[in-house]
Protein backbone atom coordinates (compact mmCIF):
# COMPACT_ATOMS: atom_id res chain seq x y z
CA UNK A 1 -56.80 -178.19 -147.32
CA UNK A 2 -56.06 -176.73 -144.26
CA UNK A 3 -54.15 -173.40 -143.38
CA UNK A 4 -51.03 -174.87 -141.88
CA UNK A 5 -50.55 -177.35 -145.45
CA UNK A 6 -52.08 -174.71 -148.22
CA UNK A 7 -49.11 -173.14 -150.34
CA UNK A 8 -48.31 -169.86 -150.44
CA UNK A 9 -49.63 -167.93 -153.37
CA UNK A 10 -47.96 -165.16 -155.37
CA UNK A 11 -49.17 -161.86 -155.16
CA UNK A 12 -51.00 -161.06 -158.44
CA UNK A 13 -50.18 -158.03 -160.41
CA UNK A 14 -52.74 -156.03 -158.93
CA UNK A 15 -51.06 -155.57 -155.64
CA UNK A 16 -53.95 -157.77 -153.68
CA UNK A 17 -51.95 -160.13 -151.08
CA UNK A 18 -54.59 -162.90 -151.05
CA UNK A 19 -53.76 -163.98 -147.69
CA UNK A 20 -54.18 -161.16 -146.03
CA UNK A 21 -57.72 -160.43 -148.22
CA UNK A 22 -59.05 -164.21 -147.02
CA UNK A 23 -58.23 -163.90 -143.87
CA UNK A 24 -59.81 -160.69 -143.56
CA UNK A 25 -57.38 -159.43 -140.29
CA UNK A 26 -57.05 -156.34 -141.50
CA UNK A 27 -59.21 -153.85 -143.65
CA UNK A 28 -56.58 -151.25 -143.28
CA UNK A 29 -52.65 -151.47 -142.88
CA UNK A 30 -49.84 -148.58 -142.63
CA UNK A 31 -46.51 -149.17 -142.49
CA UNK A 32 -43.76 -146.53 -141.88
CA UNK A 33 -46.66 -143.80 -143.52
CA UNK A 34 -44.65 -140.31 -144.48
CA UNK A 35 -45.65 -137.01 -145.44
CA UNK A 36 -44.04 -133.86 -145.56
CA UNK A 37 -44.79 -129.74 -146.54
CA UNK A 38 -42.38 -127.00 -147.57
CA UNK A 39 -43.74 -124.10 -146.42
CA UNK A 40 -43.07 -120.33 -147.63
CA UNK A 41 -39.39 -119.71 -147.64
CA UNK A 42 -38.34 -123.69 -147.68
CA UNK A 43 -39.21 -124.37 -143.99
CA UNK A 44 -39.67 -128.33 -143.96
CA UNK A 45 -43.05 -129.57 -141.78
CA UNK A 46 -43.56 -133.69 -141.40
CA UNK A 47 -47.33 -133.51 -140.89
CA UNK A 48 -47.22 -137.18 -140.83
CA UNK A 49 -44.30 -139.38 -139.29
CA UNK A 50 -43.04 -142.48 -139.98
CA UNK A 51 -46.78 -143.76 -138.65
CA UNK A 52 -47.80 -147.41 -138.51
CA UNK A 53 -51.27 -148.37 -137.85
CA UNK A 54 -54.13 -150.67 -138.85
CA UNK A 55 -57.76 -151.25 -138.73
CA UNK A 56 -59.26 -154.38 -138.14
CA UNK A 57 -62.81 -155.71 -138.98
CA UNK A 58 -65.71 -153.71 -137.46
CA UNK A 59 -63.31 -151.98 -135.57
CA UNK A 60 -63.28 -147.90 -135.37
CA UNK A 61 -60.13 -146.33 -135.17
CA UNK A 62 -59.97 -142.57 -133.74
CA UNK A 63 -57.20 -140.14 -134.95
CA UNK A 64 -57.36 -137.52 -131.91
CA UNK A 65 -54.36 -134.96 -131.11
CA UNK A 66 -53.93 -131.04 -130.82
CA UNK A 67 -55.05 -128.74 -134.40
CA UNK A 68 -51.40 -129.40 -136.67
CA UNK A 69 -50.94 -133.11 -135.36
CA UNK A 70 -51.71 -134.40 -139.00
CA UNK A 71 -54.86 -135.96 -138.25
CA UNK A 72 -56.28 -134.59 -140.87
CA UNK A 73 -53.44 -135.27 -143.11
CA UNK A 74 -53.16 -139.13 -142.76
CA UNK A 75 -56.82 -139.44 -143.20
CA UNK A 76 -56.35 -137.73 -146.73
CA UNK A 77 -53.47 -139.65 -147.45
CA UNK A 78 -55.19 -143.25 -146.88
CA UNK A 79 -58.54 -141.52 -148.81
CA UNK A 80 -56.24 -140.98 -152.09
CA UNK A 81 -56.36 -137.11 -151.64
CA UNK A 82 -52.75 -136.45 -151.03
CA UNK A 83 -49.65 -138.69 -152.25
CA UNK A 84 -46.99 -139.82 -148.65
CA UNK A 85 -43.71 -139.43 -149.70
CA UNK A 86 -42.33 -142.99 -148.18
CA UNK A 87 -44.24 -145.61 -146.72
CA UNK A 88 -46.66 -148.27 -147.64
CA UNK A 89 -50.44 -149.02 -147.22
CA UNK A 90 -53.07 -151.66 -147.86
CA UNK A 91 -56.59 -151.41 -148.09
CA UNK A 92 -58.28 -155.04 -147.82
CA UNK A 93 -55.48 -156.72 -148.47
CA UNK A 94 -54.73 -154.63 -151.87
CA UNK A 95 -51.40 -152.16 -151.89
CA UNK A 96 -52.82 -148.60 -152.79
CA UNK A 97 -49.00 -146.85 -152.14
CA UNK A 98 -46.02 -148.23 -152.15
CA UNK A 99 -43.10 -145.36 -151.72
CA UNK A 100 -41.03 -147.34 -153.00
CA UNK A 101 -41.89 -149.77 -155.67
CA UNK A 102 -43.87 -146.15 -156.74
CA UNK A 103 -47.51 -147.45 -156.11
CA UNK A 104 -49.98 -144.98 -155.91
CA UNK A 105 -53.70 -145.81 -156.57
CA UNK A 106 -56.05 -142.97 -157.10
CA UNK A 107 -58.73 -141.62 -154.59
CA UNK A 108 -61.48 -143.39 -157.13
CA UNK A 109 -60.02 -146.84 -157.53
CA UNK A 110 -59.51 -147.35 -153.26
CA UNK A 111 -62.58 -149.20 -151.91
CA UNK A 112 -62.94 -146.16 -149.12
CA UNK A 113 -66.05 -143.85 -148.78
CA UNK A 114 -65.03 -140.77 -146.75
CA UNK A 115 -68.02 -138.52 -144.84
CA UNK A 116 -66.63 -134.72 -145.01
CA UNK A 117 -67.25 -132.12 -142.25
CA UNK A 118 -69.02 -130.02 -144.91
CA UNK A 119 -71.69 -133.24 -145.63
CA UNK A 120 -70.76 -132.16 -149.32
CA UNK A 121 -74.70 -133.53 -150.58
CA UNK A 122 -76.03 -132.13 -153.70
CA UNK A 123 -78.79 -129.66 -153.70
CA UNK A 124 -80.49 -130.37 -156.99
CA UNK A 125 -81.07 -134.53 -156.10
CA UNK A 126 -83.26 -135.74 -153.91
CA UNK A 127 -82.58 -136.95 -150.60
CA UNK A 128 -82.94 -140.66 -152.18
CA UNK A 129 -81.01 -140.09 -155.42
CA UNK A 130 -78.02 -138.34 -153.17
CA UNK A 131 -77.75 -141.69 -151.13
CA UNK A 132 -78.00 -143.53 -154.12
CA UNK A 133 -75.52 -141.78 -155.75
CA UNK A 134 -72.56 -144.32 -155.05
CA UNK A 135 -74.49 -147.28 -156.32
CA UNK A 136 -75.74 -145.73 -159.61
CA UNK A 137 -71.64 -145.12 -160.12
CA UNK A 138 -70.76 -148.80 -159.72
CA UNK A 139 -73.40 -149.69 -162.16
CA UNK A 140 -76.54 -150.25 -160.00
CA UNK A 141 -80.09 -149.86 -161.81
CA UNK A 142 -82.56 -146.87 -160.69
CA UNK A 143 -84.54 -149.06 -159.12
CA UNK A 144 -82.14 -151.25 -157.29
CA UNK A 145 -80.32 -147.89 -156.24
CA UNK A 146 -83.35 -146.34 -155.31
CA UNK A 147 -84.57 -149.31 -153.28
CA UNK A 148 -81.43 -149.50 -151.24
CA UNK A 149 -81.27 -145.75 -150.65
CA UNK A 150 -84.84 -146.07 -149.03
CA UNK A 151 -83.28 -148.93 -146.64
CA UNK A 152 -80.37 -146.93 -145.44
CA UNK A 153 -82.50 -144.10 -144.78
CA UNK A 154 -84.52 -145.55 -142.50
CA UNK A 155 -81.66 -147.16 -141.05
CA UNK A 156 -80.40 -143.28 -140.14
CA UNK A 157 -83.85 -142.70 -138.69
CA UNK A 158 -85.09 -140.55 -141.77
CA UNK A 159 -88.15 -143.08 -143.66
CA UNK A 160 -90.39 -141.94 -145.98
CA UNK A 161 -88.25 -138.46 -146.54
CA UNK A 162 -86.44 -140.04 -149.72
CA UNK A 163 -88.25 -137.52 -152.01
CA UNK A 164 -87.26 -134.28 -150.08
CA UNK A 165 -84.46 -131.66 -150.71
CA UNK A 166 -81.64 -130.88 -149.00
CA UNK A 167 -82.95 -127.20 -148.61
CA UNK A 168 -86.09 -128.77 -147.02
CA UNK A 169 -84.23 -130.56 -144.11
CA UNK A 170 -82.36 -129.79 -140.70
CA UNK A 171 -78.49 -129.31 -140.22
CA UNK A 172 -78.65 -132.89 -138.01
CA UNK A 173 -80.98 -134.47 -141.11
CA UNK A 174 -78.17 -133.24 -143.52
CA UNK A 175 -75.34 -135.09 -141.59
CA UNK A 176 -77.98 -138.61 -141.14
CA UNK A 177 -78.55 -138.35 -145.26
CA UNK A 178 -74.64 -137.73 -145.56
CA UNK A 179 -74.21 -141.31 -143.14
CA UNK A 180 -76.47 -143.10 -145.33
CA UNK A 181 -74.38 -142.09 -148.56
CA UNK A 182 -71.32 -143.00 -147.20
CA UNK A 183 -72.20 -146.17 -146.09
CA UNK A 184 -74.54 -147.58 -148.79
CA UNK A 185 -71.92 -149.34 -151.18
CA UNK A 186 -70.24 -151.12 -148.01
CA UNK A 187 -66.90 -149.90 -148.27
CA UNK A 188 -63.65 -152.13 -146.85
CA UNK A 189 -63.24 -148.97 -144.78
CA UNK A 190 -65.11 -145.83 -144.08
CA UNK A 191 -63.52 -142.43 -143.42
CA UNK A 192 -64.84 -139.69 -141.41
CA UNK A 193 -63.32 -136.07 -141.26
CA UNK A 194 -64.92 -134.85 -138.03
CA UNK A 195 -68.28 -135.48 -139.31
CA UNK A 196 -70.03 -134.07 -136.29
CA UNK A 197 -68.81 -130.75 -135.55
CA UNK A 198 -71.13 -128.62 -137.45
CA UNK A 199 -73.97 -129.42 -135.48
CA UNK A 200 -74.93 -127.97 -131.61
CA UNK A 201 -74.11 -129.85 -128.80
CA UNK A 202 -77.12 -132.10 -128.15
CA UNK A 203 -77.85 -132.74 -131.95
CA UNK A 204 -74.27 -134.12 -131.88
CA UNK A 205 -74.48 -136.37 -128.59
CA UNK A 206 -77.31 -138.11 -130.12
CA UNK A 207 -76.17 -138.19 -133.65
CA UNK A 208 -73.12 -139.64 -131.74
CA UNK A 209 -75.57 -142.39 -129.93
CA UNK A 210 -77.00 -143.17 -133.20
CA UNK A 211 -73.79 -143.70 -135.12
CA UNK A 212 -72.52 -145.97 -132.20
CA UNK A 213 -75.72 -147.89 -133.20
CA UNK A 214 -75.70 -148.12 -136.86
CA UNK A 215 -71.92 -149.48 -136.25
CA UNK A 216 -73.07 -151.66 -133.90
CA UNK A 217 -75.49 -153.19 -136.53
CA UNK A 218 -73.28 -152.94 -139.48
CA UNK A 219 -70.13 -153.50 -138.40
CA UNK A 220 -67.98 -151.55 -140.95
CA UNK A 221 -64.03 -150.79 -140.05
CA UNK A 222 -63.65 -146.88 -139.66
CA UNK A 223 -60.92 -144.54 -139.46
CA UNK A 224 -62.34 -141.31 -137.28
CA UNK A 225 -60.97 -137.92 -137.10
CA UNK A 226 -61.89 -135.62 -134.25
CA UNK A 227 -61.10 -132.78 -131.86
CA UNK A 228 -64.14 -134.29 -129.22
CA UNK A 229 -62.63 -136.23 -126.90
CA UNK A 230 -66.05 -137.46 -125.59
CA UNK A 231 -66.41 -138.35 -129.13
CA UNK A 232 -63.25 -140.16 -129.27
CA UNK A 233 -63.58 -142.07 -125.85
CA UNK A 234 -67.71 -142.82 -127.05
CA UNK A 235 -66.85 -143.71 -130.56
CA UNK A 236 -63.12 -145.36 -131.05
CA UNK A 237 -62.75 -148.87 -130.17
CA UNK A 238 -58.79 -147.86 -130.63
CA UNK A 239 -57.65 -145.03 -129.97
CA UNK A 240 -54.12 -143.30 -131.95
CA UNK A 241 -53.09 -140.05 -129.98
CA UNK A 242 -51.19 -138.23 -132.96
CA UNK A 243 -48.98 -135.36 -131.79
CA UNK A 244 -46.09 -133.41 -134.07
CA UNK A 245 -46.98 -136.10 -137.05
CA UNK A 246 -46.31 -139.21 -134.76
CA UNK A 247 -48.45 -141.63 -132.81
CA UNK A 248 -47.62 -140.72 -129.12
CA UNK A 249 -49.86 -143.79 -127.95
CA UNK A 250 -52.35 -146.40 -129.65
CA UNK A 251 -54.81 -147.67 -127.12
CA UNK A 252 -58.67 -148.59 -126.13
CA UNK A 253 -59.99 -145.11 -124.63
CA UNK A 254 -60.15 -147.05 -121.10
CA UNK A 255 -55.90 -147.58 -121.35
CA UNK A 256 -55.44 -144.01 -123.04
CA UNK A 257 -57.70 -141.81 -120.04
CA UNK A 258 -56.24 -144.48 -117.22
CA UNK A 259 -53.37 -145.79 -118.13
CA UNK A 260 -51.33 -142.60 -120.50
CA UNK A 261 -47.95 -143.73 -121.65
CA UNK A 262 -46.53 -140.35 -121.51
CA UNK A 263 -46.80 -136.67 -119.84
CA UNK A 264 -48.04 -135.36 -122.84
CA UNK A 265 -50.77 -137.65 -123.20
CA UNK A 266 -52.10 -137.14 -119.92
CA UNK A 267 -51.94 -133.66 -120.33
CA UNK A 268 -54.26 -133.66 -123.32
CA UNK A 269 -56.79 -136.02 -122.76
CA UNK A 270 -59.13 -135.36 -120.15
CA UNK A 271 -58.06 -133.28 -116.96
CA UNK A 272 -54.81 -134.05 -114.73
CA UNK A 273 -53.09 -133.04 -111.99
CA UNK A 274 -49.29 -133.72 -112.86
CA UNK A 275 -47.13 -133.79 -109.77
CA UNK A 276 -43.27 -133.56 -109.66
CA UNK A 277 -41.78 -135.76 -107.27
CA UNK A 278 -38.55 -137.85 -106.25
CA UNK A 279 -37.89 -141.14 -104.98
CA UNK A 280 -37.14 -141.48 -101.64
CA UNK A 281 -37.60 -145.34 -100.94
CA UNK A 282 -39.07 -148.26 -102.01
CA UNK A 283 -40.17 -151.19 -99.12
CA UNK A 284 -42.07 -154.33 -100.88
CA UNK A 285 -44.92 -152.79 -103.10
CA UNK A 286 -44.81 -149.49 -101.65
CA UNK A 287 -42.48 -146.63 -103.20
CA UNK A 288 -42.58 -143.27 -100.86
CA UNK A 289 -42.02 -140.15 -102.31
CA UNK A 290 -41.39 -136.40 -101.92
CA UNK A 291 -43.85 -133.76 -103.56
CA UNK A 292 -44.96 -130.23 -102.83
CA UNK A 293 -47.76 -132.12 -101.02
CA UNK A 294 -45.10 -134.08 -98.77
CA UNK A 295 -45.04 -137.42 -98.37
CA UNK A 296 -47.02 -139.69 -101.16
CA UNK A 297 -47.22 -143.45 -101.62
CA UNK A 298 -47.96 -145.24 -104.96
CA UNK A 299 -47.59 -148.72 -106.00
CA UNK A 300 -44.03 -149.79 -106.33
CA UNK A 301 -44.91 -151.32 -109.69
CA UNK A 302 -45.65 -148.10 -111.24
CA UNK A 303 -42.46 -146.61 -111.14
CA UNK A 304 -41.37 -149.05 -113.99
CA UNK A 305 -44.80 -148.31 -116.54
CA UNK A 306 -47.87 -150.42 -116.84
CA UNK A 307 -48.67 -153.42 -118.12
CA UNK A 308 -50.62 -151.93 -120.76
CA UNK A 309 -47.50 -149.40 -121.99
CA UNK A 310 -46.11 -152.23 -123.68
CA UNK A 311 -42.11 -150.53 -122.68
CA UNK A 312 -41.48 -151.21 -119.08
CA UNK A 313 -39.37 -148.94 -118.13
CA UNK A 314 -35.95 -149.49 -115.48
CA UNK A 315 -37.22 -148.76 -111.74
CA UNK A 316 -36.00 -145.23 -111.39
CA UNK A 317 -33.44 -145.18 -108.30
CA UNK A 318 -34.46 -143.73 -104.83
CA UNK A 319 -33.09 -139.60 -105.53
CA UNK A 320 -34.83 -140.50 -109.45
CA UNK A 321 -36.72 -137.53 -109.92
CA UNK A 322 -40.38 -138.80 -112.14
CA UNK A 323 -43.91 -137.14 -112.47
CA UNK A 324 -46.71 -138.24 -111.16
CA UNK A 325 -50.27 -138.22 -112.53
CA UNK A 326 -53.88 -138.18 -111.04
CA UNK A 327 -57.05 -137.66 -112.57
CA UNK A 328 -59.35 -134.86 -110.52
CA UNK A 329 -61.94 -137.47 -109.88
CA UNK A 330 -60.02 -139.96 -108.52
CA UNK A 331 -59.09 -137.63 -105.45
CA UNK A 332 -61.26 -137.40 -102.47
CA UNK A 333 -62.40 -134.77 -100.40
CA UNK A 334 -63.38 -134.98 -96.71
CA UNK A 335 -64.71 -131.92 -95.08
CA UNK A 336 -63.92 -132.56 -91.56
CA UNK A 337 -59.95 -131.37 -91.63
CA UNK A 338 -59.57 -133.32 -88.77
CA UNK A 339 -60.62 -136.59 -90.15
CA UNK A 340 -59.03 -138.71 -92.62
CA UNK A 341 -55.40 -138.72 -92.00
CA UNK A 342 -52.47 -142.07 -93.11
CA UNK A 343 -50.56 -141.79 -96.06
CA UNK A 344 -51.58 -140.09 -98.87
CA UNK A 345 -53.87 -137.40 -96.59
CA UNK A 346 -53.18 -133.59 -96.53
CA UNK A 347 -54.80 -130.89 -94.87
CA UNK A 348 -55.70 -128.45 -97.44
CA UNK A 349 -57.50 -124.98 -98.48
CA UNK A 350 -60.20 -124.92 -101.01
CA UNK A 351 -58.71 -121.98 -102.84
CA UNK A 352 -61.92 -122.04 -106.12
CA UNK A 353 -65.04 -123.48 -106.43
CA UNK A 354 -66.83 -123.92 -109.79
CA UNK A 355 -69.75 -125.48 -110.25
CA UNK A 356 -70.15 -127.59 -113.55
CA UNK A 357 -74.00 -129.00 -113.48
CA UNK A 358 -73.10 -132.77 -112.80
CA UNK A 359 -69.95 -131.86 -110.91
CA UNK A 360 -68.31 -129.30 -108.63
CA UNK A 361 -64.51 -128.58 -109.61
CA UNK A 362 -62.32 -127.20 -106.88
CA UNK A 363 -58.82 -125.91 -106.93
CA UNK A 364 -57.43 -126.68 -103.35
CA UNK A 365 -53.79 -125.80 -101.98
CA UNK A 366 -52.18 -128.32 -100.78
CA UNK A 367 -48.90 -127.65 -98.82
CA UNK A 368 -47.08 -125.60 -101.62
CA UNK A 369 -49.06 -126.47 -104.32
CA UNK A 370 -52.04 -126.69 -106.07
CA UNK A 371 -54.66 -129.63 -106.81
CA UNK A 372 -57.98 -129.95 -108.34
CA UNK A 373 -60.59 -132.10 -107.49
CA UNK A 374 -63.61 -132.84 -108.59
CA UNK A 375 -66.96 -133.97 -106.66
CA UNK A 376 -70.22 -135.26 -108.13
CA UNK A 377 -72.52 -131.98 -107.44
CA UNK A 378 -73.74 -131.63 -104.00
CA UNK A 379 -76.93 -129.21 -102.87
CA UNK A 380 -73.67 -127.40 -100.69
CA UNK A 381 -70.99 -127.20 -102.42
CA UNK A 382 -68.03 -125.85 -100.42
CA UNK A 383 -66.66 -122.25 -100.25
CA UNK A 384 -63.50 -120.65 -101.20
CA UNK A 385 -61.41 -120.46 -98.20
CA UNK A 386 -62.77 -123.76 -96.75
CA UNK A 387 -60.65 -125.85 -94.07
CA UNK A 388 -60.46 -129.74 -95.94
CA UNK A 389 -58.38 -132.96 -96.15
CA UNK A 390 -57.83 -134.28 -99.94
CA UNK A 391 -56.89 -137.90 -100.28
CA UNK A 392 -55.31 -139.56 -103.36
CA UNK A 393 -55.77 -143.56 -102.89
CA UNK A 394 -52.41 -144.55 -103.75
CA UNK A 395 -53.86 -147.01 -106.51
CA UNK A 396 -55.08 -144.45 -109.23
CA UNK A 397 -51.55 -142.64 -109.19
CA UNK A 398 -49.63 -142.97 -112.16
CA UNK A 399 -46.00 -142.64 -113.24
CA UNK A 400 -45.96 -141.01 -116.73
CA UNK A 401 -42.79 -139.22 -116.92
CA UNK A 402 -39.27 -140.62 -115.45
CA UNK A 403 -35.85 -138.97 -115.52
């Protein structure tokens, strides 16, 4: 029977939708998602805002915003670990909360395994036994248990250390056995609560490399929590910027570093240089407009959004005062101040110099203002007080705020 002429079936007692289960769209689904805190002295806080998101097979989705965004909070809420207040979500199809037919399934009963900051593994079992652990819950033999734990430890690059202790093993070990754990009973969706951040910086780029891997071969749908934003941009293959309990934008990381749907997005991921500005005329493709720099061109079509903000915006009117946006790299600088010159070319002063290993940052003035711009290292970098031109190619500027 095919899926146009098959009848719909109820939704059994249990709260599975069988549709959505066979089709297997979605392993995780929020819909309208609140939560809220009284504080000391009845002050209200929404840590998590009418939020709607979902995860889709083998896909990771990264919950990234400022410390107080309620990252943290949502991922607790779709682990089972704290009750929304209104809302609804689905895990594989199955309703674990439902504000307001009063559904609320227990942390235990949600087919989620969540890895904790604090890898949270058990000192007295062995490595082995620890990654076993979820399997010998759900019934598994010894042996079975045992067998699998050996696979997924080699699958985290760890063979052959099944018998060792946690005492007996590095901090980067620890968070590899943790992995293994987490992953062993194949969850509908795995949870991680910034899993890498008690580790040094190289440890974590290639525990970062190897999780990117293991996903690669497993395939499992993920919901990610993390400060890193190299971790985010590596890791997410969607990416929710959260910011006073609300998604601000829901993107790939390409779209949310290129393409930001609004000032405050662009001002925390990555580096920007935000310039205010006002129409002065638009001819064809081209808008002109006035900034502290002077003139600048950008592409007409930008004034009214992107095509990936989904909520094209009215062109702004020549006088419309907007903000512009333009990543440090994407600016160019040309030592000879007498070369260069057309639109979008200023004489300028390099004011700062810092050198960053694979890059030099400088902070250049620009008529009245400021601009930084970045340069893949050079064996010369340039000086503070050096005579420049700094060109913006009028194709990587961006409009991200309009009045």
């Amino acid at each position: 029977m095919t899926e146009a002429t098959r009848p719909e079936s109820p939704v059994p007692a249990d709260g599975t939708d069988p549709d959505a289960a066979a089709a297997g769209r979605l392993r995780l689904e929020i819909n309208d998602l609140c939560k809220e805190f009284y504080r000391t002295g009845g002050e209200r806080v929404r840590a998590v805002d009418q939020v709607s998101v979902d995860v889709h097979p083998g896909e990771i989705l990264v919950l990234l915003g400022p410390s107080g965004c309620g990252k943290s909070t949502l991922l607790r809420c779709v682990a089972g670990l704290e009750q929304p207040d209104r809302g609804r979500m689905l895990i594989d199809g199955a309703v674990v909360y439902d504000g307001e037919a009063g559904t609320m399934v227990p942390a235990h009963r949600r087919d989620v395994n969540m890895m904790f900051q604090s890898y949270a593994l058990w000192p007295h079992m062995s490595l082995r036994d620890n990654v076993a652990y979820p399997l010998r819950v759900q019934g598994a033999s010894r042996k079975q248990a045992r067998a699998k734990a050996d696979d997924y430890l080699e699958l985290v690059g760890l063979p052959g250390l099944g018998r060792q202790y946690v005492s007996t093993i590095s901090g980067g070990q620890q968070q590899r056995v943790a992995l293994a754990r987490t992953l062993i009973n194949e969850p509908s969706v795995v949870l991680f609560d910034e899993p890498l951040s008690n580790v040094d910086a190289k440890v974590r780029s290639q525990l970062r490399r190897e999780l990117l891997r293991i996903h690669q071969e497993l395939g499992f749908a993920a919901v990610y929590v993390t400060h890193d934003q190299i971790e985010a941009m590596g890791l997410g293959t969607r990416i929710a910027i959260l910011r006073d309990g609300g998604v601000e934008q829901l993107a790939d990381p390409v779209t949310i570093y290129e393409e930001p749907a609004t000032r405050q997005v662009a001002e925390f991921v990555g580096e920007a240089n935000l310039i205010p500005a006002r129409v002065t005329r638009v001819s064809g493709e081209v808008a002109v407009l006035d900034c502290v720099f002077g003139e600048i061109e950008i592409a007409a079509a930008r004034l009214s959004g992107s095509a990936a903000d989904g909520d094209r915006r009215a062109q702004p009117a020549e006088g419309a005062a907007v903000v512009l946006m333009v990543r440090p790299e994407h600016c160019r600088l040309v030592r000879d101040p007498a070369g260069g010159g057309g639109a979008n070319s200023w004489a300028a002063t390099v004011d700062a110099t810092m050198y960053a290993g694979s890059r030099t940052e400088y902070s250049c003035q620009v008529g009245t203002g400021q601009l930084t711009v970045w340069e893949l290292a050079t064996p010369h970098p340039l000086r503070a007080g050096a005579a420049v031109r700094v060109e913006i190619p009028r194709e990587v500027v961006r409009v991200v705020e309009a009045g």
